[in-house]
N, C-alpha and C. Protein backbone atom coordinates (compact mmCIF):
# COMPACT_ATOMS: atom_id res chain seq x y z
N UNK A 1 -45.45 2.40 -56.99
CA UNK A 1 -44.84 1.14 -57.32
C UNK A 1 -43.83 1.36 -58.42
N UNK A 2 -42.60 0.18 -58.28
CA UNK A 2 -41.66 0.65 -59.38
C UNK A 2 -41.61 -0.51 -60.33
N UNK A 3 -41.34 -1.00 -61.42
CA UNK A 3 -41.10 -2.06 -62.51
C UNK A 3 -39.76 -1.61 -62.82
N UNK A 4 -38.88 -3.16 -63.11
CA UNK A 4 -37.42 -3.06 -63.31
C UNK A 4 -37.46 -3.72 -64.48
N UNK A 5 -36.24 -3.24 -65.06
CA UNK A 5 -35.63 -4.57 -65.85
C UNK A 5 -33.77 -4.16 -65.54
N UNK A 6 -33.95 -5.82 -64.66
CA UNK A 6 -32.65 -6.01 -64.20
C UNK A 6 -31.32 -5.78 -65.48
N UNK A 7 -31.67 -6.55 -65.86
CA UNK A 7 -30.29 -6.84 -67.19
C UNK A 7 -29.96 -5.59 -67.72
N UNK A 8 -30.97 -4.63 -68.15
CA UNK A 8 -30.67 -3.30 -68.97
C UNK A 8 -30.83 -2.40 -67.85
N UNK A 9 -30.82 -2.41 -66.88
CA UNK A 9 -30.56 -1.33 -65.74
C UNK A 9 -31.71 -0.15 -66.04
N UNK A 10 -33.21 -0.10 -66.78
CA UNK A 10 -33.80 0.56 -66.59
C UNK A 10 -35.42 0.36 -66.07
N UNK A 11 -36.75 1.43 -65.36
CA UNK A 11 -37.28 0.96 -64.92
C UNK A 11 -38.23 2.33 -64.78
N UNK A 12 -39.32 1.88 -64.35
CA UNK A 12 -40.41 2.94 -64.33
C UNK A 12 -41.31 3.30 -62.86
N UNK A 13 -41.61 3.79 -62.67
CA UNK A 13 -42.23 4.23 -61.51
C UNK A 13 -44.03 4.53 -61.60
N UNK A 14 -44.55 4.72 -60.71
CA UNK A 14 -46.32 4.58 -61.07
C UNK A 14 -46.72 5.19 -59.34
N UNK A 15 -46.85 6.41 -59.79
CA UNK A 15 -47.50 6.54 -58.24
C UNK A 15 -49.40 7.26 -58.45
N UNK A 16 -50.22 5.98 -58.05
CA UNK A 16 -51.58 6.47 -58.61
C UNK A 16 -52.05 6.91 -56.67
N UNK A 17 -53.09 7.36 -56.82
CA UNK A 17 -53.65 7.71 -55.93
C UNK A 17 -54.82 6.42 -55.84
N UNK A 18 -55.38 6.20 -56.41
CA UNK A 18 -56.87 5.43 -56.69
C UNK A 18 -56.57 3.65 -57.11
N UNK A 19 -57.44 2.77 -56.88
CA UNK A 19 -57.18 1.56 -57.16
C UNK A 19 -58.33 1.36 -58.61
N UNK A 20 -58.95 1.91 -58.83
CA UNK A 20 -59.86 1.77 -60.19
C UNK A 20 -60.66 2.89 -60.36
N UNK A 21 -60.52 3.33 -61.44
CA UNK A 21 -61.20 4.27 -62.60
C UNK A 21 -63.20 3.67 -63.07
N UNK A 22 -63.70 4.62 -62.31
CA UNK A 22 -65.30 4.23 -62.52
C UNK A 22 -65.14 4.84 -64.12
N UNK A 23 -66.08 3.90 -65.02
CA UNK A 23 -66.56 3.77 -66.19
C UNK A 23 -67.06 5.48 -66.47
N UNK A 24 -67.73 6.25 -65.52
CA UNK A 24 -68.03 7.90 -65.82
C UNK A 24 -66.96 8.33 -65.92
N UNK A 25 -65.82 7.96 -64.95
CA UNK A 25 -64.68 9.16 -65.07
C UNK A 25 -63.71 9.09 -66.36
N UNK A 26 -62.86 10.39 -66.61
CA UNK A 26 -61.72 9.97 -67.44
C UNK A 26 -60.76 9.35 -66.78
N UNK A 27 -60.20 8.51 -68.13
CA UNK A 27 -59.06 7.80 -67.56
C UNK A 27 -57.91 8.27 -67.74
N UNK A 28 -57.17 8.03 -66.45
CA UNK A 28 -55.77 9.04 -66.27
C UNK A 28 -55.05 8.01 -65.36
N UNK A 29 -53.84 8.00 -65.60
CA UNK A 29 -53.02 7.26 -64.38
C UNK A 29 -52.51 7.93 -63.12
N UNK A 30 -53.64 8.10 -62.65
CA UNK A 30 -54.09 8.32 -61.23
C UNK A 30 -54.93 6.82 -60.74
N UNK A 31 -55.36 6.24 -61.72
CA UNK A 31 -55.76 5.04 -61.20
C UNK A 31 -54.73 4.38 -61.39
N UNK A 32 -54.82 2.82 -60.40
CA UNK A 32 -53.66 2.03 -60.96
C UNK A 32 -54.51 0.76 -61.55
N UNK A 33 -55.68 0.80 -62.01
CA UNK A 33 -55.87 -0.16 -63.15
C UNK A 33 -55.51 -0.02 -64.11
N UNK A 34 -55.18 1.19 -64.86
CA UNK A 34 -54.75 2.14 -65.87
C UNK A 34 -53.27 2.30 -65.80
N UNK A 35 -52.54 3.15 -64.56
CA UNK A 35 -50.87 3.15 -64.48
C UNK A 35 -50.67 2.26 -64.92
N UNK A 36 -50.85 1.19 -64.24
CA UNK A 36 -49.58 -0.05 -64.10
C UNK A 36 -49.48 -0.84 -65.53
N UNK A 37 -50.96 -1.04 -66.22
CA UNK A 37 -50.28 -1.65 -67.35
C UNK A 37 -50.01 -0.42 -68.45
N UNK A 38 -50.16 0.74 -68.31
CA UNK A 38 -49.79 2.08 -69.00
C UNK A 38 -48.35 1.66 -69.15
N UNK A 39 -47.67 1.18 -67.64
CA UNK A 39 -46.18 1.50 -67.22
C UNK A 39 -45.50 0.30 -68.24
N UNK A 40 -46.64 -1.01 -67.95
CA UNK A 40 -45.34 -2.18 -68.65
C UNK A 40 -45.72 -2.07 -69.68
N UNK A 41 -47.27 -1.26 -70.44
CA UNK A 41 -46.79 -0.91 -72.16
C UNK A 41 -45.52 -0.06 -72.66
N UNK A 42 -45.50 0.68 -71.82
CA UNK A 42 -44.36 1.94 -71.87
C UNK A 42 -43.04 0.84 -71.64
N UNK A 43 -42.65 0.15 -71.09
CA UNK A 43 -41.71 -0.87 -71.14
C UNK A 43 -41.54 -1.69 -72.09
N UNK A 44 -42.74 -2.32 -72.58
CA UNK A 44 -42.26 -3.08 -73.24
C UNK A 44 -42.12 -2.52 -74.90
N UNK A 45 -42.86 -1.15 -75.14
CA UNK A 45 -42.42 -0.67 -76.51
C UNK A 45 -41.07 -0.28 -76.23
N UNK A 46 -40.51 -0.12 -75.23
CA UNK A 46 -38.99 0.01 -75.12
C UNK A 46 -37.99 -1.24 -75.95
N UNK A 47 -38.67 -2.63 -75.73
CA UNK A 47 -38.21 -3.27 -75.87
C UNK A 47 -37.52 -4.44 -74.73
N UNK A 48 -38.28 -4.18 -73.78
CA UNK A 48 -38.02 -5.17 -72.95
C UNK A 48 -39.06 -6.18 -72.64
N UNK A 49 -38.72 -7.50 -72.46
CA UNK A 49 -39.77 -8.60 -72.20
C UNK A 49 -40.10 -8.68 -71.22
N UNK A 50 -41.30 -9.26 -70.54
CA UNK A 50 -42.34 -9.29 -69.96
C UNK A 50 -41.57 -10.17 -68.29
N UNK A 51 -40.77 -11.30 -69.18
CA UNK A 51 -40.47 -12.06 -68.01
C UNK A 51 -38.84 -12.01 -67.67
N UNK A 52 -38.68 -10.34 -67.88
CA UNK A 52 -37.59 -9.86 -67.52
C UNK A 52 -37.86 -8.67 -66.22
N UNK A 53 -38.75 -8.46 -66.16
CA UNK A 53 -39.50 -7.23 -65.31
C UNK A 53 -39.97 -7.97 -63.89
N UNK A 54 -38.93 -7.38 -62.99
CA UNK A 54 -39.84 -7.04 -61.63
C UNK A 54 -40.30 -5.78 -61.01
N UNK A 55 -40.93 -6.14 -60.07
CA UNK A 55 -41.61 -4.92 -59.30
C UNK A 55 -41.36 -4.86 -57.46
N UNK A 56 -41.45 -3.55 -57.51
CA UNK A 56 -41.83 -3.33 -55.72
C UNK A 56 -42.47 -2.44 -55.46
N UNK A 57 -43.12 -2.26 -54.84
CA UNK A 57 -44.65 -1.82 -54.08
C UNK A 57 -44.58 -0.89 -52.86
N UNK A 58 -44.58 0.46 -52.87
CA UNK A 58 -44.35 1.22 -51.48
C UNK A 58 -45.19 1.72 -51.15
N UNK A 59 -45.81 2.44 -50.23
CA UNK A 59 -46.62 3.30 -49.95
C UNK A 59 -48.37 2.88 -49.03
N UNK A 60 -49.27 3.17 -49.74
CA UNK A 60 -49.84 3.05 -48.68
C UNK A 60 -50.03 3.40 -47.06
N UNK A 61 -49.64 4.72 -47.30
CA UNK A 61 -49.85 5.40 -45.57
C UNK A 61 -50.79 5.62 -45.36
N UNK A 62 -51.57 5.75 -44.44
CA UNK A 62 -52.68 6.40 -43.72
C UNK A 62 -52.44 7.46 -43.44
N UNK A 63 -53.18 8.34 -43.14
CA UNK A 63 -53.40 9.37 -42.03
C UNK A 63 -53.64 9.05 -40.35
N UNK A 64 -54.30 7.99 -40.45
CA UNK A 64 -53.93 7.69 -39.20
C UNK A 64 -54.29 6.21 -38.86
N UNK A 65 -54.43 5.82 -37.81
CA UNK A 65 -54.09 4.33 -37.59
C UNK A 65 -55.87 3.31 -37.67
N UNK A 66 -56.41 4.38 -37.61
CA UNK A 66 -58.22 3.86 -37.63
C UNK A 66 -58.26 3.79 -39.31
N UNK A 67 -57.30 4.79 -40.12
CA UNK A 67 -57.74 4.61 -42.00
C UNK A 67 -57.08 3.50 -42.29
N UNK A 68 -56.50 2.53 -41.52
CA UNK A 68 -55.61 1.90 -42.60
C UNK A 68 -56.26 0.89 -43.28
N UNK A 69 -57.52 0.65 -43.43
CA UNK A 69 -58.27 -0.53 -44.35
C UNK A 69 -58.90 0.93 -45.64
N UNK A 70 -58.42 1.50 -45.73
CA UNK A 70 -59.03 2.26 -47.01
C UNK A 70 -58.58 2.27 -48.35
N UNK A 71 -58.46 3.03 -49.08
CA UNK A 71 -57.57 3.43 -50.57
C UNK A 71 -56.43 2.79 -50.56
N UNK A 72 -55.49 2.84 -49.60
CA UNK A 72 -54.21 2.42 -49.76
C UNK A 72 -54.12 0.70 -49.76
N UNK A 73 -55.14 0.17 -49.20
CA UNK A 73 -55.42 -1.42 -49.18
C UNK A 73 -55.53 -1.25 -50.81
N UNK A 74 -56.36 -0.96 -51.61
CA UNK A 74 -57.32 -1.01 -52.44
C UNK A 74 -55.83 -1.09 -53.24
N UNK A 75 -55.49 0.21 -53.23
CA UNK A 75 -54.20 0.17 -54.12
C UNK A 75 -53.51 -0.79 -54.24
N UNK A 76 -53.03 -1.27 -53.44
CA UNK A 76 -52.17 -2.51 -52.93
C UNK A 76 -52.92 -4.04 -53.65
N UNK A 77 -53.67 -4.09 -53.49
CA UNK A 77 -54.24 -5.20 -54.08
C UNK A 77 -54.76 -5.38 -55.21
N UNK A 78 -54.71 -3.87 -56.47
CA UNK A 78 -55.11 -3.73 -57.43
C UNK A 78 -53.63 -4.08 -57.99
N UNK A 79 -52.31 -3.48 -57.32
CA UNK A 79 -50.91 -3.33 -57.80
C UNK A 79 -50.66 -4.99 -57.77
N UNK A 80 -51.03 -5.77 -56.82
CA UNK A 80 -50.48 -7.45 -56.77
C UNK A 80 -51.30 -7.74 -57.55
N UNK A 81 -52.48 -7.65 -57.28
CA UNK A 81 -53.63 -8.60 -58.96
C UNK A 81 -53.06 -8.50 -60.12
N UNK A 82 -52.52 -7.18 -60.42
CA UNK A 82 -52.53 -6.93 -61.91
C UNK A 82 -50.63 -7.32 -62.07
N UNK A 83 -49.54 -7.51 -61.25
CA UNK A 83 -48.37 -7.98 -61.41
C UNK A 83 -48.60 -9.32 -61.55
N UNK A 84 -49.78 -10.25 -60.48
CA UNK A 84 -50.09 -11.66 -60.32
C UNK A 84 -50.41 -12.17 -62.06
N UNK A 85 -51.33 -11.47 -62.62
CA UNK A 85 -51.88 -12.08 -63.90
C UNK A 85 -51.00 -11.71 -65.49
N UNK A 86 -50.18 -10.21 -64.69
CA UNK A 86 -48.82 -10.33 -65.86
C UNK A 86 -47.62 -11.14 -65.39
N UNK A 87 -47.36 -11.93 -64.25
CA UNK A 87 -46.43 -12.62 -64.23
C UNK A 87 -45.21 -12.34 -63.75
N UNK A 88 -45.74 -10.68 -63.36
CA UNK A 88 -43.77 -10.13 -62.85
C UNK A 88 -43.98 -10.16 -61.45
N UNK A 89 -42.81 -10.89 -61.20
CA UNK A 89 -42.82 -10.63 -59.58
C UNK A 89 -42.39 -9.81 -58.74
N UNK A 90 -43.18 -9.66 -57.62
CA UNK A 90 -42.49 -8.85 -56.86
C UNK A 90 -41.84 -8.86 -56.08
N UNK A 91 -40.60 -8.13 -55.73
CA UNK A 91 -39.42 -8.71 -55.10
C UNK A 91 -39.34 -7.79 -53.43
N UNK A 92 -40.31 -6.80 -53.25
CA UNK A 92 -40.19 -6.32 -52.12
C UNK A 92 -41.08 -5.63 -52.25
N UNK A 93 -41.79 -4.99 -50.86
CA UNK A 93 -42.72 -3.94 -50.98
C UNK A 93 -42.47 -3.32 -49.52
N UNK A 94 -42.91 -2.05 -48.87
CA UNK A 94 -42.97 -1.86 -48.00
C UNK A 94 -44.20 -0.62 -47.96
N UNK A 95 -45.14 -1.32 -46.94
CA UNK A 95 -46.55 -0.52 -47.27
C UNK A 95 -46.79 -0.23 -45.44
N UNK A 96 -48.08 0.50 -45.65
CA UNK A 96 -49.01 0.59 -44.38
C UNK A 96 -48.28 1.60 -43.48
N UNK A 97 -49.11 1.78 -42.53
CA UNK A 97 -48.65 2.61 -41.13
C UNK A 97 -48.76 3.99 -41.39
N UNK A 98 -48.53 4.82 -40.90
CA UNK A 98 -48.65 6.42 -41.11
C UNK A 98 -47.84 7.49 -41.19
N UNK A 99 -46.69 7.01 -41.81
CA UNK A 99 -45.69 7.38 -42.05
C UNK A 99 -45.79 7.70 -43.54
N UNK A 100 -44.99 8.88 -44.24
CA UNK A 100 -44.60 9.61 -45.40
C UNK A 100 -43.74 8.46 -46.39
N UNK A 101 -43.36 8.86 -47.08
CA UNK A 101 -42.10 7.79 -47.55
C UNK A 101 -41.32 8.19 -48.87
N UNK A 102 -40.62 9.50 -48.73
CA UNK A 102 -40.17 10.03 -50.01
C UNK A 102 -39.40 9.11 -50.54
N UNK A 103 -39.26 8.70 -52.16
CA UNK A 103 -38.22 7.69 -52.23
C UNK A 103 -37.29 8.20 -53.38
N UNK A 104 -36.35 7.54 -53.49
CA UNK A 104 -34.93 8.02 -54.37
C UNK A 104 -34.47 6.47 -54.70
N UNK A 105 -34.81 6.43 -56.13
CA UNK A 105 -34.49 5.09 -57.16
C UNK A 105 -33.47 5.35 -57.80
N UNK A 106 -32.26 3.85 -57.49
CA UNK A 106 -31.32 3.91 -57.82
C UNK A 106 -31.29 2.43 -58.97
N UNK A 107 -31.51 3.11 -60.05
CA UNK A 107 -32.35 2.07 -60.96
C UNK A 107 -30.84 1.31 -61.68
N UNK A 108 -29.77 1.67 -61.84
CA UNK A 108 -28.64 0.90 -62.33
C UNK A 108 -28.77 -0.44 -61.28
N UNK A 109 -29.36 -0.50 -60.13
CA UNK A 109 -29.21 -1.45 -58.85
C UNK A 109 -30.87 -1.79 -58.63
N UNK A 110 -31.66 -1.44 -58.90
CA UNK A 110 -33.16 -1.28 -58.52
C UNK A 110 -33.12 -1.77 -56.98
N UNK A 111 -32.67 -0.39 -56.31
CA UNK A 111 -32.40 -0.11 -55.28
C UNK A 111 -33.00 1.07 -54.87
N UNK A 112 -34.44 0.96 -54.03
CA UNK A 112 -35.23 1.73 -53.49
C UNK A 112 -34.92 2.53 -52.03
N UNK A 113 -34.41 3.57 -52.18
CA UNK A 113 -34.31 4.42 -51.14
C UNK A 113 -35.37 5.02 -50.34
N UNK A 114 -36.22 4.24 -49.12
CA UNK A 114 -37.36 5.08 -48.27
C UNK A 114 -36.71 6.02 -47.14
N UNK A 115 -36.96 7.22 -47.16
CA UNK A 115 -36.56 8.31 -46.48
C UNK A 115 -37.88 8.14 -45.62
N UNK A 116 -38.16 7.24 -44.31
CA UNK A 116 -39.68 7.57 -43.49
C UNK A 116 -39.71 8.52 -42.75
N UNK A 117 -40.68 9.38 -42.93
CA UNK A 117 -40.97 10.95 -42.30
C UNK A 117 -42.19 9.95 -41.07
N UNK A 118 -41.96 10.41 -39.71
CA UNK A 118 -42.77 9.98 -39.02
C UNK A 118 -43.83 11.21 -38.64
């Protein structure tokens, strides 16, 4: 997932594997209960406000078409809960299916480039 801030043309990226960090493990942003507000602390000690920041949401592939209710759901709905209760919206996402999705951020535009590897 990426966080923008339109006006100052800069923005952060968060690619976790996991949707929550069990209480035994260390915490690392590999989870995204942890990334994502890691990402808009890291933003906002920049100096950008809260209700200047959007987001978009990619990923979530399967391996194949029987996994797609697994991790990548989880992710996905940990990434909208936690944008839902900070307030930034999200302006696009493109998830699911079993396809790769290398991407190339063109953050002067927060303009997401998906390259889909089938």
């Amino acid at each position: 997932m990426c966080i923008f801030e339109r006006r100052q043309k800069w923005g952060g990226m968060s690619h976790f594997l996991f949707p929550r960090a069990d209480r035994k493990g260390k915490p690392t942003p590999q989870y995204g209960n942890l990334a994502i507000p890691a990402l808009i602390r890291m933003l906002r000690k920049l100096g950008f406000r809260i209700d200047h920041l959007e987001a978009q949401i990619f990923g979530r592939g399967s391996r194949s078409l029987e996994d797609s209710n697994g991790i990548g759901r989880d992710n996905t709905k940990i990434a909208r809960k936690i944008l839902k209760k900070r307030e930034i919206p999200l302006v696009s996402e493109d998830i699911g299916g079993v396809k790769g999705r290398p991407q190339t951020i063109h953050v002067h535009a927060f303009v997401l480039t998906n390259a889909s590897v089938i």
